[in-house]
PDB file of N, CA and C in Angstrom:
ATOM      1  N   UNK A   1      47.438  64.189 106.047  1.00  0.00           N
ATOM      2  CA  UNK A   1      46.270  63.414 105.670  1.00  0.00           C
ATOM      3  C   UNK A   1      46.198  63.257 104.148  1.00  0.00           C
ATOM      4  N   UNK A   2      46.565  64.383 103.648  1.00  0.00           N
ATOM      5  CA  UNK A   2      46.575  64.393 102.367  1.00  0.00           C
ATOM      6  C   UNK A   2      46.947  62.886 101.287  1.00  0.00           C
ATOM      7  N   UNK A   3      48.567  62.735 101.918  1.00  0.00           N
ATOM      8  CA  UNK A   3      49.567  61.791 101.755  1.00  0.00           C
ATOM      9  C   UNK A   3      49.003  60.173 101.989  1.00  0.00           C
ATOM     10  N   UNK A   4      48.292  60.440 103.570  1.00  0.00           N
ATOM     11  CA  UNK A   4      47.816  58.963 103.661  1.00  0.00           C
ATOM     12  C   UNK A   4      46.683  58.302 102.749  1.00  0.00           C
ATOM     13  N   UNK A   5      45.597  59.567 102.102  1.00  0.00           N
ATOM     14  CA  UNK A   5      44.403  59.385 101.440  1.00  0.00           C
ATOM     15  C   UNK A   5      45.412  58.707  99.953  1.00  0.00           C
ATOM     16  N   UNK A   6      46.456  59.529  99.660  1.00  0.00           N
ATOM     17  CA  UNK A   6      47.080  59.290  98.205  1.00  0.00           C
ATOM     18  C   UNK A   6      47.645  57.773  98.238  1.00  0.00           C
ATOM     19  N   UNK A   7      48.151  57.508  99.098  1.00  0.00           N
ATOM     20  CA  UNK A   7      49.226  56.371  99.550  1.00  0.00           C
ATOM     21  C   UNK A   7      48.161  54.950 100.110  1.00  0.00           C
ATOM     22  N   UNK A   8      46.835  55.203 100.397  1.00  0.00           N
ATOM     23  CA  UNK A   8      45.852  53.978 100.673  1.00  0.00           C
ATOM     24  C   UNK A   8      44.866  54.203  99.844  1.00  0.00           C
ATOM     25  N   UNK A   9      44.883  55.046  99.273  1.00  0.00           N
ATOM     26  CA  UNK A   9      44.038  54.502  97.563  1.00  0.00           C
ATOM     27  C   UNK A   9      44.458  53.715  96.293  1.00  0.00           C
ATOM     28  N   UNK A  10      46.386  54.052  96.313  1.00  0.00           N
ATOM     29  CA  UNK A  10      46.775  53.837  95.512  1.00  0.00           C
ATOM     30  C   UNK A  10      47.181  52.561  96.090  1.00  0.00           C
ATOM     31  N   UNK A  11      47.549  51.792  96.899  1.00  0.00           N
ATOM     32  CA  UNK A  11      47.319  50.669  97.625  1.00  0.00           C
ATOM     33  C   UNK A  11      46.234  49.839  97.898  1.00  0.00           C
ATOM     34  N   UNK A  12      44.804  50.308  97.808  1.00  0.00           N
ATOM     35  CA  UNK A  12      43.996  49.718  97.977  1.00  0.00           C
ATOM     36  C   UNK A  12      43.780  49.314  99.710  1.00  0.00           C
ATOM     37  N   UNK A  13      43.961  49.839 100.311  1.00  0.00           N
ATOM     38  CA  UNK A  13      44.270  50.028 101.854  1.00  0.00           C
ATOM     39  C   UNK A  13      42.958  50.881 102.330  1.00  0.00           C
ATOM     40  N   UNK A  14      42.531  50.053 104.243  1.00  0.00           N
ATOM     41  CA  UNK A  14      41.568  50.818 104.618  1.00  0.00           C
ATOM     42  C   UNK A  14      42.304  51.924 105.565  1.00  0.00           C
ATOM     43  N   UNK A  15      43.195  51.842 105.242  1.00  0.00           N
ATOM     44  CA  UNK A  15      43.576  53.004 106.166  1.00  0.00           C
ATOM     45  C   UNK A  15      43.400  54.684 106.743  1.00  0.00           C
ATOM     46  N   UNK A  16      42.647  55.055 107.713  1.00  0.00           N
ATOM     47  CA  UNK A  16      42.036  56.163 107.567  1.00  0.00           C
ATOM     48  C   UNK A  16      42.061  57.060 108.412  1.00  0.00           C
ATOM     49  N   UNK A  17      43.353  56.747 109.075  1.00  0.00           N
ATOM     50  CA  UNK A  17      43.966  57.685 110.272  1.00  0.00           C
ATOM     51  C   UNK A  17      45.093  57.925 110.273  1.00  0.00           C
ATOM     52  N   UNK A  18      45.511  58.770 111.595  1.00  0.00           N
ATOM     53  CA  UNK A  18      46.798  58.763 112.126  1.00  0.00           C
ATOM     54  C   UNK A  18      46.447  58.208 113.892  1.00  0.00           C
ATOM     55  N   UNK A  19      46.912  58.029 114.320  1.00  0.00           N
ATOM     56  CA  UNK A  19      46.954  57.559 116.321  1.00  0.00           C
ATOM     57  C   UNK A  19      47.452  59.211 116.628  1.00  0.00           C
ATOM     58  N   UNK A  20      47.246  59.438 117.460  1.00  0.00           N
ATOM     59  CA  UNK A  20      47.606  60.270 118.220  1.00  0.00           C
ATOM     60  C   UNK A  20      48.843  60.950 118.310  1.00  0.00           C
ATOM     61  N   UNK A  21      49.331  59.843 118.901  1.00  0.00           N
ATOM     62  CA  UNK A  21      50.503  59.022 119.078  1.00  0.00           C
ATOM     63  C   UNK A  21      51.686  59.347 117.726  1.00  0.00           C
ATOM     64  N   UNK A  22      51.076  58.990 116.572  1.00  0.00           N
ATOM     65  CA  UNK A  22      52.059  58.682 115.407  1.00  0.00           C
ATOM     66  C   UNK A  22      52.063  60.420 114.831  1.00  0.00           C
ATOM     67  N   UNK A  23      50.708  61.007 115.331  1.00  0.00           N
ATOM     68  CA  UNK A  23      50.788  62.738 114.590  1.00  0.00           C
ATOM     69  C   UNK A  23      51.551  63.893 115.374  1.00  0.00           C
ATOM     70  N   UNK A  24      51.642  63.139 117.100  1.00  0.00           N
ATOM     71  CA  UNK A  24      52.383  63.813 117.986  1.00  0.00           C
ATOM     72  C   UNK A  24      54.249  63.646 117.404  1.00  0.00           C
ATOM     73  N   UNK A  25      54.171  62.892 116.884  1.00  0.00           N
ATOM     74  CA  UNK A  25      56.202  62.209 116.289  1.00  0.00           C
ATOM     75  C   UNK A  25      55.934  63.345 115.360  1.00  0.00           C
ATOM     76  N   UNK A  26      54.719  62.580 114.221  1.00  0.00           N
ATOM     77  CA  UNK A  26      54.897  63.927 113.092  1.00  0.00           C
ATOM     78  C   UNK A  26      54.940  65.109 113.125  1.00  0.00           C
ATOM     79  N   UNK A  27      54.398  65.538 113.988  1.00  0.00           N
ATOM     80  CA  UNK A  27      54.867  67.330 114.378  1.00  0.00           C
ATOM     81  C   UNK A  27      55.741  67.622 115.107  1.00  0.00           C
ATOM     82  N   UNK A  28      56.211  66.755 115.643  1.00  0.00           N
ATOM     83  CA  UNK A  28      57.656  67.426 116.796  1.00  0.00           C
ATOM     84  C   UNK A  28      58.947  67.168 115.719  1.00  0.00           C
ATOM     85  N   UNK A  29      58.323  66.415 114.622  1.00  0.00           N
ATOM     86  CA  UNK A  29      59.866  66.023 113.840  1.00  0.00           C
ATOM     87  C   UNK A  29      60.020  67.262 113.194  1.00  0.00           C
ATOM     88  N   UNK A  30      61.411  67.550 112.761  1.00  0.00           N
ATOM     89  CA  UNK A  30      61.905  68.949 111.577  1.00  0.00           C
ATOM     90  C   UNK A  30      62.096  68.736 110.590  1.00  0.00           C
ATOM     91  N   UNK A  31      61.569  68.102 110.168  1.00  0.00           N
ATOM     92  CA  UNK A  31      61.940  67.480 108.795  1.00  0.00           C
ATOM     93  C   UNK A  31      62.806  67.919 108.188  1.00  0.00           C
ATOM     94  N   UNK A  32      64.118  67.958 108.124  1.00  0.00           N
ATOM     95  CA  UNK A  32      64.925  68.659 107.161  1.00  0.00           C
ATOM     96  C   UNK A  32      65.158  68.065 105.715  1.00  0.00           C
ATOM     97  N   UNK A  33      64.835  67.127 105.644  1.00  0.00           N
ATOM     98  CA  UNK A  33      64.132  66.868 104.208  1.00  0.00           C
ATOM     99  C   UNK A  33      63.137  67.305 103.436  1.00  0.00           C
ATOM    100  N   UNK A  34      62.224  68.206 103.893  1.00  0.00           N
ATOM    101  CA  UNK A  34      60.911  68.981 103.709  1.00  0.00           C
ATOM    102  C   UNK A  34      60.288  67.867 103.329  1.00  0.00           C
ATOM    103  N   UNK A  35      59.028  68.528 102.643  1.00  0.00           N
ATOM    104  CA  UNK A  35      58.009  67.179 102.587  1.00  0.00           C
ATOM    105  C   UNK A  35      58.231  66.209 101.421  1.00  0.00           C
ATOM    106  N   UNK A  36      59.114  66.093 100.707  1.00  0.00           N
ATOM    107  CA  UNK A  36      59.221  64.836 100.063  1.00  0.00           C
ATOM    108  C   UNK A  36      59.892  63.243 101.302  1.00  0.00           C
ATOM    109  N   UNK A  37      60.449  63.883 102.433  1.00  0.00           N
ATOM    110  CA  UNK A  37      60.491  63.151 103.634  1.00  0.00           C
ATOM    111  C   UNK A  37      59.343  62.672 104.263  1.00  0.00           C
ATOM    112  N   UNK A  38      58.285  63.841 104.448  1.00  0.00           N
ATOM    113  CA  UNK A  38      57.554  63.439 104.853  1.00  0.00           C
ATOM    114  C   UNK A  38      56.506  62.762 104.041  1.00  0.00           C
ATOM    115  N   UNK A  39      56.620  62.841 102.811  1.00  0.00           N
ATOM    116  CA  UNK A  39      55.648  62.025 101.787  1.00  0.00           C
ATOM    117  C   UNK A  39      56.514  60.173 102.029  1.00  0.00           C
ATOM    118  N   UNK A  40      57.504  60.276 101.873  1.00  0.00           N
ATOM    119  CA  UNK A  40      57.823  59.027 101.884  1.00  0.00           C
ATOM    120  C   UNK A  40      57.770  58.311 103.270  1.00  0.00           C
ATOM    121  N   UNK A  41      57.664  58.980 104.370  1.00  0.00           N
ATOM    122  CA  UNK A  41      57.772  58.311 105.513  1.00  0.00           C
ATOM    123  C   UNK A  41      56.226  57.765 105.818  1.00  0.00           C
ATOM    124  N   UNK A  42      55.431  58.623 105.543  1.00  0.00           N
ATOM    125  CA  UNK A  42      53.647  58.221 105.346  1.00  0.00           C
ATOM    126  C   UNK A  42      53.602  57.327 104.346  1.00  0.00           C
ATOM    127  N   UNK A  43      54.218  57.017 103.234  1.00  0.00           N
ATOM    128  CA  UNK A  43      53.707  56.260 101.899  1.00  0.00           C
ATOM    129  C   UNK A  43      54.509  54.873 102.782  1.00  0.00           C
ATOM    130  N   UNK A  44      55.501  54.895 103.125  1.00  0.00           N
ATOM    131  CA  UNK A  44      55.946  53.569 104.151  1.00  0.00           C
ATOM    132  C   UNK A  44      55.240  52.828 105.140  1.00  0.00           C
ATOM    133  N   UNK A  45      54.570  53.485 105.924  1.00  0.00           N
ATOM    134  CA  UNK A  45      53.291  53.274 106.876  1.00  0.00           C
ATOM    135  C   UNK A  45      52.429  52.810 106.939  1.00  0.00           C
ATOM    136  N   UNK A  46      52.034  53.399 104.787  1.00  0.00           N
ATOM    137  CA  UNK A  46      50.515  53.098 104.587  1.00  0.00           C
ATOM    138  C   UNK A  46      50.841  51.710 104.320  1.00  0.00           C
ATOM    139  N   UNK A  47      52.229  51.244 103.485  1.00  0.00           N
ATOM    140  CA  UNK A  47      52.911  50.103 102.576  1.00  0.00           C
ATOM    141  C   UNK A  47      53.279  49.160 103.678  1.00  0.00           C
ATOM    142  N   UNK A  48      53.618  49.357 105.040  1.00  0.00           N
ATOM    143  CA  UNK A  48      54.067  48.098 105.889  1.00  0.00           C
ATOM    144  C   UNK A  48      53.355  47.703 107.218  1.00  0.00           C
ATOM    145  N   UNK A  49      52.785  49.051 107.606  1.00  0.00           N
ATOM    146  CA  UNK A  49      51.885  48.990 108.494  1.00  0.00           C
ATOM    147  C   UNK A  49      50.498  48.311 108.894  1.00  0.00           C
ATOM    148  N   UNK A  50      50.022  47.633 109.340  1.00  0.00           N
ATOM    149  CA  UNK A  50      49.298  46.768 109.598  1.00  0.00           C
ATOM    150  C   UNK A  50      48.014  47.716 110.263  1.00  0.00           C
ATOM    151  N   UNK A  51      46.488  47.162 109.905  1.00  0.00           N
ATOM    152  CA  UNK A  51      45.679  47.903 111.132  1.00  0.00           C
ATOM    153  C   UNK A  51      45.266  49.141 110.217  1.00  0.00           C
ATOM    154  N   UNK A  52      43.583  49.601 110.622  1.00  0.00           N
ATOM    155  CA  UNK A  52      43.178  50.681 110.291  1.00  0.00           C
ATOM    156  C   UNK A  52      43.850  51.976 110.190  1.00  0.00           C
ATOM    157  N   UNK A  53      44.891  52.374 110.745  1.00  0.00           N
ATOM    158  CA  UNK A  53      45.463  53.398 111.465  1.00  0.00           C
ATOM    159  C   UNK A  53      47.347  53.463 111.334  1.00  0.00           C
ATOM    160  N   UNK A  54      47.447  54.726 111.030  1.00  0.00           N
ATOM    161  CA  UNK A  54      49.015  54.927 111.020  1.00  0.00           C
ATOM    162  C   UNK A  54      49.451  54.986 112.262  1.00  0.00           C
ATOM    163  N   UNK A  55      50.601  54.053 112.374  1.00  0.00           N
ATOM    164  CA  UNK A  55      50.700  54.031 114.063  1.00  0.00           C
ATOM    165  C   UNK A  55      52.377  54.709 114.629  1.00  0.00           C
ATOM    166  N   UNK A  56      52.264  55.018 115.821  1.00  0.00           N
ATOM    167  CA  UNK A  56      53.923  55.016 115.594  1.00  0.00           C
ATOM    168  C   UNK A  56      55.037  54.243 115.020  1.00  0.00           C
ATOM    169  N   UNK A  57      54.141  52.912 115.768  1.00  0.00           N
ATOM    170  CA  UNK A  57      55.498  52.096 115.590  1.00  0.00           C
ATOM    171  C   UNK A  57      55.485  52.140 113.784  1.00  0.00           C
ATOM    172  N   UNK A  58      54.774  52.387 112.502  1.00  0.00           N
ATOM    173  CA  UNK A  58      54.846  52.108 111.479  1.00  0.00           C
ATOM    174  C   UNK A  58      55.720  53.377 110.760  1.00  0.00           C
ATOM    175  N   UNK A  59      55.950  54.291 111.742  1.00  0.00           N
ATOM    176  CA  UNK A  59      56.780  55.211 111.032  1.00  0.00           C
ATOM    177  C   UNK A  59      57.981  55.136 111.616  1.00  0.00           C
ATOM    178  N   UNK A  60      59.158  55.667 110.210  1.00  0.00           N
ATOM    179  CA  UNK A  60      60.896  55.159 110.821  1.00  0.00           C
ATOM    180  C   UNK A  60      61.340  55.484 112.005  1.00  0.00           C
ATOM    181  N   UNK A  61      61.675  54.799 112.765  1.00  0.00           N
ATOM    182  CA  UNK A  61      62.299  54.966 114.061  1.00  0.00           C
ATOM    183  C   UNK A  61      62.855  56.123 113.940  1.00  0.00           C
ATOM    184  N   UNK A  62      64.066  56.692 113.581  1.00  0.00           N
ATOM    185  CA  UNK A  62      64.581  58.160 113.384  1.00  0.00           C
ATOM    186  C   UNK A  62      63.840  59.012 113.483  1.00  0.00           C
ATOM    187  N   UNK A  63      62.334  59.413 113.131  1.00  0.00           N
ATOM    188  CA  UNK A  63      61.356  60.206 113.084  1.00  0.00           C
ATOM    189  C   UNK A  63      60.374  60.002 114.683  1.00  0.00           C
ATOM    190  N   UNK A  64      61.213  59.064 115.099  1.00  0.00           N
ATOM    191  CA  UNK A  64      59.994  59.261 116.320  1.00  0.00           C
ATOM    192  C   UNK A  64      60.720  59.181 117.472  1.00  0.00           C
ATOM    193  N   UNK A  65      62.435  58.726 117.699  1.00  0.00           N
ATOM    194  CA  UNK A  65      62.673  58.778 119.141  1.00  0.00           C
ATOM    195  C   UNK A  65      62.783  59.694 120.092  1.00  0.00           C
ATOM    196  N   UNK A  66      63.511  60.130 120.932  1.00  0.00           N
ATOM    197  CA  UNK A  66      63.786  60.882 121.862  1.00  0.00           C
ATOM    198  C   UNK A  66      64.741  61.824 121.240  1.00  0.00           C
ATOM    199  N   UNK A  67      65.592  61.416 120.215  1.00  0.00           N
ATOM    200  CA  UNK A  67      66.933  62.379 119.928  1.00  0.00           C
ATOM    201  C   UNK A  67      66.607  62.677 118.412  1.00  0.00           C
ATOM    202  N   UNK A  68      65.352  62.413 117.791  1.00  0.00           N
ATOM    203  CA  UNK A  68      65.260  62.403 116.706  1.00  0.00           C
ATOM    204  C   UNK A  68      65.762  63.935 115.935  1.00  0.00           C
ATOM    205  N   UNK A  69      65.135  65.067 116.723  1.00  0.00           N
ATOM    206  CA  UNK A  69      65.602  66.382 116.921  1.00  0.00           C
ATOM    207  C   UNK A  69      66.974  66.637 116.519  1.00  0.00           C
ATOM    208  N   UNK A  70      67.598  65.794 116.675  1.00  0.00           N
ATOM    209  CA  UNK A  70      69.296  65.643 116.631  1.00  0.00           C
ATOM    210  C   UNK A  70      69.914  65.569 115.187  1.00  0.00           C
ATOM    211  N   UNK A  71      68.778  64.789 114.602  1.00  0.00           N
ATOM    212  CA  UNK A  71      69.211  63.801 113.852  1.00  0.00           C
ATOM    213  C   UNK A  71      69.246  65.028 112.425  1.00  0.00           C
ATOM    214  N   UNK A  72      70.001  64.300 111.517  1.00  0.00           N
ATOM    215  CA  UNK A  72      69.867  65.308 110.126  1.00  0.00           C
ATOM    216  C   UNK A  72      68.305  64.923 109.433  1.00  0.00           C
ATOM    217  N   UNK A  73      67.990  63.639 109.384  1.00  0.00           N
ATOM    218  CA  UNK A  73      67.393  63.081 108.799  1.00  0.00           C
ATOM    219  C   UNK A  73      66.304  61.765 108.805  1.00  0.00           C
ATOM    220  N   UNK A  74      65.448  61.096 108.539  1.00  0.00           N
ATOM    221  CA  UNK A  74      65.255  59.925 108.670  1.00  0.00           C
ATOM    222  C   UNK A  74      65.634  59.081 107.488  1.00  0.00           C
ATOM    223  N   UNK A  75      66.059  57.919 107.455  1.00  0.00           N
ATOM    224  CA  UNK A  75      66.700  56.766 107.001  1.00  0.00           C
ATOM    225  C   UNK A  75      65.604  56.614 105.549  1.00  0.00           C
ATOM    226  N   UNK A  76      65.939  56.826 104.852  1.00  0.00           N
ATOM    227  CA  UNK A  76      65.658  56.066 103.496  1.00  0.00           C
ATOM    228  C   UNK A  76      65.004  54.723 103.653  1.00  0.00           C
ATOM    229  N   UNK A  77      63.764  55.155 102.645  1.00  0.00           N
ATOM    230  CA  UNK A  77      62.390  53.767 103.151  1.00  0.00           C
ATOM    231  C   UNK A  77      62.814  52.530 102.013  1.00  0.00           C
TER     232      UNK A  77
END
């Protein structure tokens, strides 16, 4: 929350959530990037995402599929 308040102020954005949905991806992911991953994958969201609300679909695919677990990483925003 922290990230989204920083990332839609500094945007000028009403954005003032997460979905359910998009916080259930964010906690099952491992970020092995620690949180400068996860700062950039929220600052992407707030920047392309459409709608009151961080949604799944607005965060990188890599961070939210089925094998994401797998993965080293998510993709550079």
């Amino acid at each position: 929350m922290h990230f989204l308040r920083k990332y839609a102020a500094r945007e000028g954005t009403t954005k003032t959530g997460i979905t359910d949905a998009a916080m259930v991806a964010l906690l099952a992911f491992s970020w092995p990037g620690n949180v400068r991953e996860l700062e950039n994958a929220i600052e992407r969201a707030v920047v392309l995402g459409p709608g009151p609300e961080i949604r799944i679909e607005d965060l990188p695919r890599a961070c939210t599929n089925k094998t994401a677990s797998s993965r080293r990483s998510c993709p550079p925003t």
